[in-house]
Protein backbone atom coordinates (compact mmCIF):
# COMPACT_ATOMS: atom_id res chain seq x y z
CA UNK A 1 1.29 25.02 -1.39
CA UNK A 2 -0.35 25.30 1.86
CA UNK A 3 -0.48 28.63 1.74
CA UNK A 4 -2.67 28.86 -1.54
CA UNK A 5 -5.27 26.44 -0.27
CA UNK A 6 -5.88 28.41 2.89
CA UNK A 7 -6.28 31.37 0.78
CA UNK A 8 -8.14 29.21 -1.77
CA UNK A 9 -10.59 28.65 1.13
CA UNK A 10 -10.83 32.21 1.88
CA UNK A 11 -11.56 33.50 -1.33
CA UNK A 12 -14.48 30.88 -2.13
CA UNK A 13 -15.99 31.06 1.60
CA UNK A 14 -16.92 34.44 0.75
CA UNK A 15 -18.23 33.66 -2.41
CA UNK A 16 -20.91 30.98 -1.40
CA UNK A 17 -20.58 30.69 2.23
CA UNK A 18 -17.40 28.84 4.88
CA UNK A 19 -19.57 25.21 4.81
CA UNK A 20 -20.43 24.58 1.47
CA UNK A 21 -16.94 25.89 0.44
CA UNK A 22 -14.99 23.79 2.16
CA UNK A 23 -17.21 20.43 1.22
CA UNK A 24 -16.54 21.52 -2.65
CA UNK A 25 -13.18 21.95 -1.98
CA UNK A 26 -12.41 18.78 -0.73
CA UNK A 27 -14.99 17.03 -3.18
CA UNK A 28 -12.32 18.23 -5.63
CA UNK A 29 -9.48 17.43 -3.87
CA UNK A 30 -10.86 14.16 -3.66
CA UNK A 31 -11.65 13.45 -7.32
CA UNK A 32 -8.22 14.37 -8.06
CA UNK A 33 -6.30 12.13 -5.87
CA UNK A 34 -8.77 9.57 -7.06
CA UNK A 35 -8.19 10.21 -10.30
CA UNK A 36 -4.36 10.09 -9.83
CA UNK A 37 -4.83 6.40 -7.68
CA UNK A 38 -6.31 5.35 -11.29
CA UNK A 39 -4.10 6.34 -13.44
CA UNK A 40 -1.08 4.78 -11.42
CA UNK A 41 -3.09 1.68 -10.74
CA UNK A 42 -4.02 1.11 -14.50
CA UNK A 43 -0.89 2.50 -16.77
CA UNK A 44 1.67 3.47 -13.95
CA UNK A 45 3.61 6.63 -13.10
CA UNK A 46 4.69 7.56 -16.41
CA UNK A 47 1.30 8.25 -17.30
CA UNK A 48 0.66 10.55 -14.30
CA UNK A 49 0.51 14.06 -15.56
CA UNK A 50 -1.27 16.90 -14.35
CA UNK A 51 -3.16 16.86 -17.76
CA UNK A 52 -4.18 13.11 -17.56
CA UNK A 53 -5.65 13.71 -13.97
CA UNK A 54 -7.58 16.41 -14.19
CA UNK A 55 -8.84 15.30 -17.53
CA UNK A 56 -9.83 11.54 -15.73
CA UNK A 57 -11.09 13.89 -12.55
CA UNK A 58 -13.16 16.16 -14.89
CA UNK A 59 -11.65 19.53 -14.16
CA UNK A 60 -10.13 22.37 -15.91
CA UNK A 61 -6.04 21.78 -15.11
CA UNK A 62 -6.14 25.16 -13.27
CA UNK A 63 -8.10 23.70 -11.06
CA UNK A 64 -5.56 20.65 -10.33
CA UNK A 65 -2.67 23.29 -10.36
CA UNK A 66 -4.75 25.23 -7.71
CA UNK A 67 -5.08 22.62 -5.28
CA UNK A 68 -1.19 21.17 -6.54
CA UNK A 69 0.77 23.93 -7.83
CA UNK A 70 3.78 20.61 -9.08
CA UNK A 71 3.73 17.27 -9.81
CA UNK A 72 5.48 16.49 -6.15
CA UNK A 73 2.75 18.15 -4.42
CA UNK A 74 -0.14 15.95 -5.77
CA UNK A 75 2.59 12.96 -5.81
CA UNK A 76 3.03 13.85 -2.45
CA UNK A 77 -0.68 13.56 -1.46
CA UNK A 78 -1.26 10.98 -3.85
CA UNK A 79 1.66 9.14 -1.85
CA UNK A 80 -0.09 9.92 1.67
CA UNK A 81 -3.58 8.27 0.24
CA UNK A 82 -1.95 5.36 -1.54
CA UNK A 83 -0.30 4.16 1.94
CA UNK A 84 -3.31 4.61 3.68
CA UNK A 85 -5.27 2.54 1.42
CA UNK A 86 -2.60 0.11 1.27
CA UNK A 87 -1.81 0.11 5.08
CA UNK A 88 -5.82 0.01 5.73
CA UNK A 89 -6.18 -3.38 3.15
CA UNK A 90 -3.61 -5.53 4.40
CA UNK A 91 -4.77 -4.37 8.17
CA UNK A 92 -8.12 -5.19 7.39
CA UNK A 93 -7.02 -8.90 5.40
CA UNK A 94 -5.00 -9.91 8.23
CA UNK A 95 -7.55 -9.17 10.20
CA UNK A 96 -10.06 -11.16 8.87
CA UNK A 97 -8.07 -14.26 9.31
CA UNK A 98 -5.62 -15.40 11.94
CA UNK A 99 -5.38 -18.39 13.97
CA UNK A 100 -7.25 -16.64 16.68
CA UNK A 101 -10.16 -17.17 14.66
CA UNK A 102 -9.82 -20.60 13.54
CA UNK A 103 -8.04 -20.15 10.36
CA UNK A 104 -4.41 -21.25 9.94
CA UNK A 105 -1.36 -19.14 8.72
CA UNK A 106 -1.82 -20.68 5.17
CA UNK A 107 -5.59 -19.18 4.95
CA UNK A 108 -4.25 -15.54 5.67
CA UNK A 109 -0.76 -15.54 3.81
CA UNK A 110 -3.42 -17.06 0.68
CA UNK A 111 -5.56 -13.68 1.43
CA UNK A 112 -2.75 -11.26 1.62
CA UNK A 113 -0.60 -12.84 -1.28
CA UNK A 114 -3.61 -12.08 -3.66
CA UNK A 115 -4.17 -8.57 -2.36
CA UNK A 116 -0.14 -7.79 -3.04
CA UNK A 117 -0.06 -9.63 -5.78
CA UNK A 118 -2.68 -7.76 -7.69
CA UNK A 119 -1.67 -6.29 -10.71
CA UNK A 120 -3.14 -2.42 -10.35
CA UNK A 121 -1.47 -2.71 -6.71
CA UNK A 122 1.31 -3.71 -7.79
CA UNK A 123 1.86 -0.79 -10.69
CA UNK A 124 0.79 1.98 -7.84
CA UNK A 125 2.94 0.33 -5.43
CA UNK A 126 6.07 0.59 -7.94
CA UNK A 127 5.67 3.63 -9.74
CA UNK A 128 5.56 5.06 -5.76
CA UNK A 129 8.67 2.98 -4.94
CA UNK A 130 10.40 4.22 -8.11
CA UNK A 131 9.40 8.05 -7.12
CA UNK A 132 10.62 7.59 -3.22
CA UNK A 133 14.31 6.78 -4.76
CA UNK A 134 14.17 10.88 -5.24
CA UNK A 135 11.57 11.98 -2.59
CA UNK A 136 12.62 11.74 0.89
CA UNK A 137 9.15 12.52 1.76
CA UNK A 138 7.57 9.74 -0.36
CA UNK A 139 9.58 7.23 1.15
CA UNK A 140 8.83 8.00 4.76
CA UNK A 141 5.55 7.62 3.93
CA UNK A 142 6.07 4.49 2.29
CA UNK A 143 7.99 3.55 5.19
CA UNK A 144 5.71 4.20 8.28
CA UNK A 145 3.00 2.29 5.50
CA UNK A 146 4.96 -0.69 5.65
CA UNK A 147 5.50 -0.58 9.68
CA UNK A 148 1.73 -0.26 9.82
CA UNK A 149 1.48 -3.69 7.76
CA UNK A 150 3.59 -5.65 9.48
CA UNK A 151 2.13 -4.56 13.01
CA UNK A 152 -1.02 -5.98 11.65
CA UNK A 153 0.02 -9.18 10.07
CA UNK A 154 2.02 -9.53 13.59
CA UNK A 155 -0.74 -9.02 15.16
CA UNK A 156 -2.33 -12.16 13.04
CA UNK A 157 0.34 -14.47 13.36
CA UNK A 158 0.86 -14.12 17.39
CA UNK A 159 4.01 -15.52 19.01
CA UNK A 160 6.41 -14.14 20.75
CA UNK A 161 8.77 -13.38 17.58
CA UNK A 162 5.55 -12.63 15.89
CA UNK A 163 7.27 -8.91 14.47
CA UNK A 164 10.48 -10.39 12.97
CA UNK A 165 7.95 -13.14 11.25
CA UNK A 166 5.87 -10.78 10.02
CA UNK A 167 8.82 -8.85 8.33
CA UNK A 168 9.80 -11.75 6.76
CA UNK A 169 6.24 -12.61 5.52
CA UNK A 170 5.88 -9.17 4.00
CA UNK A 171 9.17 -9.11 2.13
CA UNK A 172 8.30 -12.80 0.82
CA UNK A 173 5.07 -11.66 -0.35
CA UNK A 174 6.49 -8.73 -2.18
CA UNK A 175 8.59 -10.79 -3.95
CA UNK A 176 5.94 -13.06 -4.55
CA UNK A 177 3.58 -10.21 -6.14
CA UNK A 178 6.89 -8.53 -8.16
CA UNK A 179 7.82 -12.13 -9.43
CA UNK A 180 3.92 -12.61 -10.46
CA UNK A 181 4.15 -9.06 -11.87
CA UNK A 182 6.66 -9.91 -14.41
CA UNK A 183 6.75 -13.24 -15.44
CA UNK A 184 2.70 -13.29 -15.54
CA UNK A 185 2.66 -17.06 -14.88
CA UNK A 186 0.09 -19.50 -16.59
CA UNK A 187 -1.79 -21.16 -14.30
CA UNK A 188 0.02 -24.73 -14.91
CA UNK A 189 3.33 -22.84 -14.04
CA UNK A 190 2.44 -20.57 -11.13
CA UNK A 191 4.22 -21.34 -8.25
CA UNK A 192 2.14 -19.28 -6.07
CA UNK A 193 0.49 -21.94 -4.27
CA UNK A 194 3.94 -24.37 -3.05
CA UNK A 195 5.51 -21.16 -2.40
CA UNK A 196 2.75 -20.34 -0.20
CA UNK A 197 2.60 -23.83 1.45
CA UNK A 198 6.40 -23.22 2.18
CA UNK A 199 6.26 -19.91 3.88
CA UNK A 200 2.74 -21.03 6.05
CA UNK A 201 4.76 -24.29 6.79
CA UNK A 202 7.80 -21.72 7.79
CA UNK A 203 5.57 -19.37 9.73
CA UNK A 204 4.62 -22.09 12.01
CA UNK A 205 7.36 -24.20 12.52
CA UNK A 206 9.20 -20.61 13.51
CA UNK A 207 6.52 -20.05 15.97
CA UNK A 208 6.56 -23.12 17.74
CA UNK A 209 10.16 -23.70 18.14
CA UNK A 210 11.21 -22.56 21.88
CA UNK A 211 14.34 -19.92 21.74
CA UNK A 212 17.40 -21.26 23.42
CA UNK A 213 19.77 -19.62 26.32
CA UNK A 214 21.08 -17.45 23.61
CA UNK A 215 17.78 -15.91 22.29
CA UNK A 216 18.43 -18.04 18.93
CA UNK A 217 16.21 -20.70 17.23
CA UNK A 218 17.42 -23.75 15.57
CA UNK A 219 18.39 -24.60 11.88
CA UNK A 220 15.19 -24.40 9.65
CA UNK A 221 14.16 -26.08 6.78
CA UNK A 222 14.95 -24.00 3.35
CA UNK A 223 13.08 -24.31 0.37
């Protein structure tokens, strides 16, 4: 794969010239991968074919099978931009609120609950959870992207246990966004908002409690 898109580079930098080239190459490259994002965002990975993208990219299929010979090597890049994106978002939500700043915990797990929760994120986000049961590659990838989130919501919620928090946080909010994914809740019946008051409540109380000799904090309150 690498191979044919150095030679790929070759072959049209003597055509029209090393610069302009290279920025139509990765023009293309881009619309693809874009194109691939939208598919998995709006119908999911069974819908991700080779044909599909390069129709929704606008480009002859030889094209897509020039720059991704298989379907692993454009999941595989696909994969690579998808954690990026994902990484980048909740970095940049958690971010943008933290107590540092004057907003509680219940302001930023509110943010970040809606940005997991969101339906196209949450069909790329499975279809590329489904594929890394098969892919050791894609789930590294999917791995170091969920390191990089909870380094950033840690970052947010402060304290000295502020990484083992933030774990928790993140798994809670998947949970939250796969349970909202299914069920698709009415708003009468969505319990997105007590759960939410529960886990900011939880957050705190965690960080406030002093450890003891043994490292350990007391009991909590469950839901």
């Amino acid at each position: 794969m690498a191979g044919a898109k150095r030679d790929g580079g070759k072959r049209d930098g003597g055509k029209r010239g090393g610069r302009s080239a290279t920025k139509e190459a990765g023009s293309v490259r881009e619309r693809l991968l874009d194109a691939a994002i939208s598919i998995l965002r709006e119908s999911g990975l069974q819908s991700l074919t080779q044909v599909q993208v390069a129709e929704r990219a606008g480009v002859r299929q030889s094209h897509l099978t020039y720059y991704f010979p298989t379907r692993e090597d454009l999941l595989e890049e696909l994969t690579a931009r998808a954690v990026e994106e994902i990484a980048h978002g909740a970095g940049h939500t958690a971010a943008g609120g933290g107590e540092r700043e004057g907003v509680g915990h219940g302001a930023l797990l509110e943010r970040l609950a809606a940005a997991e929760a969101e339906l196209g994120h949450m069909r790329m986000f499975l279809g590329l959870i489904v594929e890394a049961d098969g892919d050791p590659a894609v789930r590294d990838m999917l791995v170091r992207g969920t390191q990089h989130m909870e380094r950033a919501i840690a970052e947010s919620l402060g304290g000295d246990d502020a990484t083992e928090r933030a774990r928790v946080v993140l798994a809670a909010l998947w949970g939250l966004g796969l349970y909202q994914f299914l069920v698709r809740p009415p708003p009468k019946s969505d319990p997105t908002r007590s759960y939410l008051s529960w886990l900011s409540a939880a957050a705190e109380s965690e960080a406030s409690v002093p450890r003891g000799k043994s490292g350990r904090r007391g009991p909590t309150t469950r839901p």
